[in-house]
PDB file of N, CA and C in Angstrom:
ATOM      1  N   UNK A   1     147.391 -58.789  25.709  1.00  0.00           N
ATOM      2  CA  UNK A   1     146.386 -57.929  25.113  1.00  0.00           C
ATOM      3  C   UNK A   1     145.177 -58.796  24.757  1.00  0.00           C
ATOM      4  N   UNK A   2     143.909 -58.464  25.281  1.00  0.00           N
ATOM      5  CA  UNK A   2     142.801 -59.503  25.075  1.00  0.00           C
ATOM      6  C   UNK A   2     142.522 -58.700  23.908  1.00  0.00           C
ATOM      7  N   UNK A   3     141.525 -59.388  22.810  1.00  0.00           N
ATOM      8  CA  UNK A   3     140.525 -58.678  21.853  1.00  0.00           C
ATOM      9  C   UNK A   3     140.189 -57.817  21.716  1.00  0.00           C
ATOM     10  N   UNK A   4     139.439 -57.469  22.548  1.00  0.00           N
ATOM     11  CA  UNK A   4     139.034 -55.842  22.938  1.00  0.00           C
ATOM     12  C   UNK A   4     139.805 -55.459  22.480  1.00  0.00           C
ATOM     13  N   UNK A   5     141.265 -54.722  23.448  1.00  0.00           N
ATOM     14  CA  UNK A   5     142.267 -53.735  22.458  1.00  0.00           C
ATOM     15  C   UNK A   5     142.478 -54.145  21.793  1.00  0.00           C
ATOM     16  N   UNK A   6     142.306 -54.921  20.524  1.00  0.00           N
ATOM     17  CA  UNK A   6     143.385 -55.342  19.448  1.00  0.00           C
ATOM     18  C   UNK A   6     142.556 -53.906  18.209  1.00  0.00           C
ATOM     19  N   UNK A   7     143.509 -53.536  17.737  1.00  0.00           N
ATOM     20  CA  UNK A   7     142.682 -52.411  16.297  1.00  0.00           C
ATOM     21  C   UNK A   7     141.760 -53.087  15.431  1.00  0.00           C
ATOM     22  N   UNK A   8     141.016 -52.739  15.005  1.00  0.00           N
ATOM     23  CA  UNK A   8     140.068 -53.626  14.322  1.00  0.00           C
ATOM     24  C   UNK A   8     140.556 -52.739  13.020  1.00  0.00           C
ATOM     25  N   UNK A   9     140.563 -53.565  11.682  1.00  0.00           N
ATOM     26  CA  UNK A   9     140.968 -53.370  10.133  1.00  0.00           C
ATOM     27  C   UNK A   9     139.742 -52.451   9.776  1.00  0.00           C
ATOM     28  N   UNK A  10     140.161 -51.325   9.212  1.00  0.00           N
ATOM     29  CA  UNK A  10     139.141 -50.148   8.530  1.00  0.00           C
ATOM     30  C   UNK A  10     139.066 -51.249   6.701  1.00  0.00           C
ATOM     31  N   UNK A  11     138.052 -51.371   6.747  1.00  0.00           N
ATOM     32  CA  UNK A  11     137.306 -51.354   5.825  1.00  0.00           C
ATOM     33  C   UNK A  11     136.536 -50.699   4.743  1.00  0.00           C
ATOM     34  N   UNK A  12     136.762 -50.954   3.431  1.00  0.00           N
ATOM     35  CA  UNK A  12     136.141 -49.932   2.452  1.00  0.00           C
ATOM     36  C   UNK A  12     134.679 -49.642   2.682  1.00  0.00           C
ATOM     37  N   UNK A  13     133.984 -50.607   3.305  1.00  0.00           N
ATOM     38  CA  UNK A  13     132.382 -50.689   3.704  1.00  0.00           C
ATOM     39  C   UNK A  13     132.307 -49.242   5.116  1.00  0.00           C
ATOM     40  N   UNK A  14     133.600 -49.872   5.866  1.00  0.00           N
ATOM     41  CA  UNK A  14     133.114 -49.046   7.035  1.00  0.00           C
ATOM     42  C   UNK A  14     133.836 -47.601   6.968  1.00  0.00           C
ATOM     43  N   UNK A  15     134.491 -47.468   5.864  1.00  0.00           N
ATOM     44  CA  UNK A  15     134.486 -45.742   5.370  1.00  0.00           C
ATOM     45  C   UNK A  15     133.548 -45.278   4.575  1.00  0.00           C
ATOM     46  N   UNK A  16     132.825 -46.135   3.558  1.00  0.00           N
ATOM     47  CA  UNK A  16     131.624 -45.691   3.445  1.00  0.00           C
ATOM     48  C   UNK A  16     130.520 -45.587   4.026  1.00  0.00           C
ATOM     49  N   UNK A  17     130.260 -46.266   5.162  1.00  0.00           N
ATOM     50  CA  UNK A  17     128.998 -45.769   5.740  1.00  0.00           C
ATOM     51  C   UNK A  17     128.997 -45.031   6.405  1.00  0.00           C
ATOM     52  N   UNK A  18     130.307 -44.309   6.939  1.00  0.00           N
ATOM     53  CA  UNK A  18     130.252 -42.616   7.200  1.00  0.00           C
ATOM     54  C   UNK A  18     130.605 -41.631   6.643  1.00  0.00           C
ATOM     55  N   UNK A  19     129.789 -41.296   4.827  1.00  0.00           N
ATOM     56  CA  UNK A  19     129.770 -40.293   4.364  1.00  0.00           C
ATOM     57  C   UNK A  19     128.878 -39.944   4.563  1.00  0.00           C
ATOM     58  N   UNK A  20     129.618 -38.228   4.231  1.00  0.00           N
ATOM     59  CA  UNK A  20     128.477 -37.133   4.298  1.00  0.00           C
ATOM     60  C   UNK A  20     128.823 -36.637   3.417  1.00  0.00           C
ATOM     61  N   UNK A  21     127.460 -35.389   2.743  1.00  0.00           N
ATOM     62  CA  UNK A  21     127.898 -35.033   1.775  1.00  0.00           C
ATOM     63  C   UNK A  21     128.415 -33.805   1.649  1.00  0.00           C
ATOM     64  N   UNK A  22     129.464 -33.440   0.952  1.00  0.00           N
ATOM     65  CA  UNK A  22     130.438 -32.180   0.967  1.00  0.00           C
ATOM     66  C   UNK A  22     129.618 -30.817   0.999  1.00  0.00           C
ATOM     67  N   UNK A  23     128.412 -30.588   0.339  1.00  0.00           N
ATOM     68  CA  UNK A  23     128.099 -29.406   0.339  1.00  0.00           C
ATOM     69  C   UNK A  23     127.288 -29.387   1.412  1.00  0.00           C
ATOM     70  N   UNK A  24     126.128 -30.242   1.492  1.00  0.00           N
ATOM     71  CA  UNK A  24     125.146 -30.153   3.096  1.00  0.00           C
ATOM     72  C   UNK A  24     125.535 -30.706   4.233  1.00  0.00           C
ATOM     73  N   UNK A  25     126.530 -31.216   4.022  1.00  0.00           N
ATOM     74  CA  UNK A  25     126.994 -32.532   5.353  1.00  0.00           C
ATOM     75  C   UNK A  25     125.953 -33.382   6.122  1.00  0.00           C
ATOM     76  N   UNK A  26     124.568 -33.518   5.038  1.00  0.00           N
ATOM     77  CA  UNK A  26     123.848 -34.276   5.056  1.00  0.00           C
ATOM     78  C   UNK A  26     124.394 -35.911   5.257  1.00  0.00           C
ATOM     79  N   UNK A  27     123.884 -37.114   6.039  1.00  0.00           N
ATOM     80  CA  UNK A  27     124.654 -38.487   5.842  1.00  0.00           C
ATOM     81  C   UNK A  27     123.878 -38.971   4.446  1.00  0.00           C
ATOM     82  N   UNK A  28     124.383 -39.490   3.986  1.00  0.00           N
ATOM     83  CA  UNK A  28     124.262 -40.058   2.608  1.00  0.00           C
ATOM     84  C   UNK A  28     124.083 -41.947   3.031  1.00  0.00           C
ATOM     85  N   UNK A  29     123.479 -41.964   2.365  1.00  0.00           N
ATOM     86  CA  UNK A  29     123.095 -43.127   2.130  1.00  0.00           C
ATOM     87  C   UNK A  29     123.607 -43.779   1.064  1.00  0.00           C
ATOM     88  N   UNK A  30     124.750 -44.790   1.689  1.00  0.00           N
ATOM     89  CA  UNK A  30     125.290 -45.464   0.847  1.00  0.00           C
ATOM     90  C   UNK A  30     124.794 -46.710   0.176  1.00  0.00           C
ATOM     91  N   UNK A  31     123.915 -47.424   0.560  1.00  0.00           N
ATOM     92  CA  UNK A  31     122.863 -48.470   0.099  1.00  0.00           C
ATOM     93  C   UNK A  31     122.749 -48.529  -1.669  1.00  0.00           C
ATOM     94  N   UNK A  32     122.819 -46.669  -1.877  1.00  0.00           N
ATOM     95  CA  UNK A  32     121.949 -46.789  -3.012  1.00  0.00           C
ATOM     96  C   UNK A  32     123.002 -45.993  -4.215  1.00  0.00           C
ATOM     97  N   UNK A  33     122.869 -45.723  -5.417  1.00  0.00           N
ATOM     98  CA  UNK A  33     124.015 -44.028  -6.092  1.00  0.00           C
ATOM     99  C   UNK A  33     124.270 -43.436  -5.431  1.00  0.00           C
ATOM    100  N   UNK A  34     124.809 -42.518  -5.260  1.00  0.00           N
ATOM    101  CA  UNK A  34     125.102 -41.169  -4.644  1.00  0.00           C
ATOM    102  C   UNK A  34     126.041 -40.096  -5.876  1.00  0.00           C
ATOM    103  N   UNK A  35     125.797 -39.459  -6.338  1.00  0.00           N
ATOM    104  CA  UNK A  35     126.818 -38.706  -7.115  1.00  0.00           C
ATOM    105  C   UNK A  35     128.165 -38.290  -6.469  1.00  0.00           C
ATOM    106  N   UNK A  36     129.274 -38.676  -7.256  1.00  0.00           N
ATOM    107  CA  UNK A  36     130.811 -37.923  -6.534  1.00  0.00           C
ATOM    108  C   UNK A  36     131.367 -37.235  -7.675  1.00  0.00           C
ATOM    109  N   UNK A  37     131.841 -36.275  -7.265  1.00  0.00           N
ATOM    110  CA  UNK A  37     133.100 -35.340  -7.852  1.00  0.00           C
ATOM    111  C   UNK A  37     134.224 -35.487  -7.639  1.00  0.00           C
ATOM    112  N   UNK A  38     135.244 -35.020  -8.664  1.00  0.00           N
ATOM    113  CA  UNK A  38     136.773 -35.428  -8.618  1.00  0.00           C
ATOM    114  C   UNK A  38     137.073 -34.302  -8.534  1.00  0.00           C
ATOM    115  N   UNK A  39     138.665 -33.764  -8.166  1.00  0.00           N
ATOM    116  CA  UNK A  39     139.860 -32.966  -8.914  1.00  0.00           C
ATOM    117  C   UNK A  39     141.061 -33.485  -7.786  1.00  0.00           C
ATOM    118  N   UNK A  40     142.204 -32.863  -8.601  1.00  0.00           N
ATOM    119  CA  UNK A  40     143.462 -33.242  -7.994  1.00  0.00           C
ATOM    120  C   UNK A  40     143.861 -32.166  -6.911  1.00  0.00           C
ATOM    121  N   UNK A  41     144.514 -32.812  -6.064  1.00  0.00           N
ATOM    122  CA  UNK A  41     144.961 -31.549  -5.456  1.00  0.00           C
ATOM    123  C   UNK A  41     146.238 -30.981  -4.952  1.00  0.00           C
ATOM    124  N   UNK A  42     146.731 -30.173  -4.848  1.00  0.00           N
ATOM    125  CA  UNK A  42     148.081 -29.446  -5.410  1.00  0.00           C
ATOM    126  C   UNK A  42     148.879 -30.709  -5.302  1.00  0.00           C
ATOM    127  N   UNK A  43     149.487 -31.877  -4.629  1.00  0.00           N
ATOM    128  CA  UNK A  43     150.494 -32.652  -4.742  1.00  0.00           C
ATOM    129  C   UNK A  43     149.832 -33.634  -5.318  1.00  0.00           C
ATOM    130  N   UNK A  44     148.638 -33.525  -6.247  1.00  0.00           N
ATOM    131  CA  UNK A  44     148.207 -34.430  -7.695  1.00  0.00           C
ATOM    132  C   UNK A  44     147.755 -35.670  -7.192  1.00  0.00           C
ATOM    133  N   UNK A  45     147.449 -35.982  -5.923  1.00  0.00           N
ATOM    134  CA  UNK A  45     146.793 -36.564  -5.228  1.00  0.00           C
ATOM    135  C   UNK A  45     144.975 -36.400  -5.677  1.00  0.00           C
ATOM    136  N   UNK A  46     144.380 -37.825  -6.513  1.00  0.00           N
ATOM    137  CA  UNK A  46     143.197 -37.700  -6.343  1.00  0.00           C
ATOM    138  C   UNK A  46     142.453 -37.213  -5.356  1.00  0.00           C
ATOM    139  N   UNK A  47     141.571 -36.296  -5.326  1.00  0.00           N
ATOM    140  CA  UNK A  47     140.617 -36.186  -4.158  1.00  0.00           C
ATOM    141  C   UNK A  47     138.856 -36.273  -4.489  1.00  0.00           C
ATOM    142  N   UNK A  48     138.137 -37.109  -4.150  1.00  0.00           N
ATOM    143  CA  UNK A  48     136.953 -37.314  -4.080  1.00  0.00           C
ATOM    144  C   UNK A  48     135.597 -37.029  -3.083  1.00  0.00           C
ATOM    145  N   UNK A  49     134.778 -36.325  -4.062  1.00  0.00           N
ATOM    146  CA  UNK A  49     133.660 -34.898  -2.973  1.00  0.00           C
ATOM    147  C   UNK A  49     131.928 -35.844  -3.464  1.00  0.00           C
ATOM    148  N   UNK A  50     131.661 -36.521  -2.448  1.00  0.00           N
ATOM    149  CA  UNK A  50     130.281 -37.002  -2.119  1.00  0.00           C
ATOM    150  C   UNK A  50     129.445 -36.454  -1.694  1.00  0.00           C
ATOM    151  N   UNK A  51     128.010 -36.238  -2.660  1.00  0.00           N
ATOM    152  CA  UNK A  51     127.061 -35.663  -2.261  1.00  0.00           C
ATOM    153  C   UNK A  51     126.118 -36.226  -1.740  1.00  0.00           C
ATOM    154  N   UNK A  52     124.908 -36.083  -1.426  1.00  0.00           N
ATOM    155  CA  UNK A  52     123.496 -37.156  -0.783  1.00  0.00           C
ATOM    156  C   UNK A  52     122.669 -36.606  -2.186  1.00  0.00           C
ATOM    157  N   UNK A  53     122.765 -36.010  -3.735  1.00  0.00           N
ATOM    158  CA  UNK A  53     122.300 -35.909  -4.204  1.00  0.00           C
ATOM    159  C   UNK A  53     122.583 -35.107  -5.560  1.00  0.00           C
ATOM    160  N   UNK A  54     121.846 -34.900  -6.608  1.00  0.00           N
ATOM    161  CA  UNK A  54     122.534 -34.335  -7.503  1.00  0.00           C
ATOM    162  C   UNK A  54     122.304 -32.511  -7.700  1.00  0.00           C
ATOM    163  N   UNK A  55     121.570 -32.401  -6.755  1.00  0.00           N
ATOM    164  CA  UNK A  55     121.081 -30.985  -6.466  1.00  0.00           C
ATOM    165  C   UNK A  55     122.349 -30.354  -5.917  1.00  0.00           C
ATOM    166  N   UNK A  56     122.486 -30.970  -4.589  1.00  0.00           N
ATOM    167  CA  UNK A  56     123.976 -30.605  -3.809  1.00  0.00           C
ATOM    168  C   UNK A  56     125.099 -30.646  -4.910  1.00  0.00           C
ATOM    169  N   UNK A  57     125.126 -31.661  -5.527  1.00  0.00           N
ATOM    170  CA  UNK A  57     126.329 -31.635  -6.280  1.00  0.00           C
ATOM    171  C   UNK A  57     126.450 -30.360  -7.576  1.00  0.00           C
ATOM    172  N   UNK A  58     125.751 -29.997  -7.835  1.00  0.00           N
ATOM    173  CA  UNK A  58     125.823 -28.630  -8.750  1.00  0.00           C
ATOM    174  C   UNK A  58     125.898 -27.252  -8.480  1.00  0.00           C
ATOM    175  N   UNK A  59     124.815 -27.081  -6.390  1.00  0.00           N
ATOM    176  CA  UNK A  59     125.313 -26.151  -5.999  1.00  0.00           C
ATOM    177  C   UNK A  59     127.029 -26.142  -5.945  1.00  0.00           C
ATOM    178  N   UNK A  60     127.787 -27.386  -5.252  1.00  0.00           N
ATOM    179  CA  UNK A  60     129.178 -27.215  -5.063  1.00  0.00           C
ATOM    180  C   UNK A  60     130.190 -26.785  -6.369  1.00  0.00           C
ATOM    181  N   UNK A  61     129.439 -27.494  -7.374  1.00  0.00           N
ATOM    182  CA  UNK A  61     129.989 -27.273  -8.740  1.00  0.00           C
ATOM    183  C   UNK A  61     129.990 -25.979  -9.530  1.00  0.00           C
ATOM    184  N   UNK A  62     129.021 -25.430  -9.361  1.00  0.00           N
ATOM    185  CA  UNK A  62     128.656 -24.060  -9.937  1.00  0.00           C
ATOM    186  C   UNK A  62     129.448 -23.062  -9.622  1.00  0.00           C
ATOM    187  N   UNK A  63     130.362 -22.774  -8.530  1.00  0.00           N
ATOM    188  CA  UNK A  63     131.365 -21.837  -8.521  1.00  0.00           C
ATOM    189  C   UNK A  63     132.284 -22.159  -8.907  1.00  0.00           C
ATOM    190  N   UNK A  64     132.762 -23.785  -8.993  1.00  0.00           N
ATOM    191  CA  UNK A  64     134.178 -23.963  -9.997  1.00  0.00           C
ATOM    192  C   UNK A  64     134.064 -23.700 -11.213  1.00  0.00           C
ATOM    193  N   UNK A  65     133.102 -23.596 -11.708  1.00  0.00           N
ATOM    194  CA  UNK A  65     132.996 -23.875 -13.287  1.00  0.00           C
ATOM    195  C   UNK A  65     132.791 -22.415 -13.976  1.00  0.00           C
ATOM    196  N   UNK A  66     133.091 -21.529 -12.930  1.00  0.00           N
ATOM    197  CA  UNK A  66     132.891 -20.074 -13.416  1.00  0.00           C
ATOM    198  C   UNK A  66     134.434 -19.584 -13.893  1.00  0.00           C
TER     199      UNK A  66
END
């Protein structure tokens, strides 16, 4: 097996530089903040919701909180 095929290691860098954000699926720019949201989900497993902003993040929020 030369290099080429070998799997290359996922990285915390290289899962972040392909977010998008949950409500626009806008790409987000990880460089800089970005606002995230939490909740658990049914098997209590953290789950984490990235926005490209804090606008997006309140539309998504505003129907949970009703």
């Amino acid at each position: 097996m030369d290099s080429d095929d070998e799997p290359q290691p996922t990285t915390h860098t290289s899962q972040i530089s392909a977010e998008r954000c949950t409500q626009c699926n806008a790409p987000i720019d990880t460089g800089t903040w970005y606002p995230v949201s939490k909740d658990r989900a049914d098997d209590g497993s953290l789950e984490l919701y990235p926005f490209c902003g804090e606008e997006c993040q309140q539309s998504w929020l505003e129907p949970r909180s009703e």
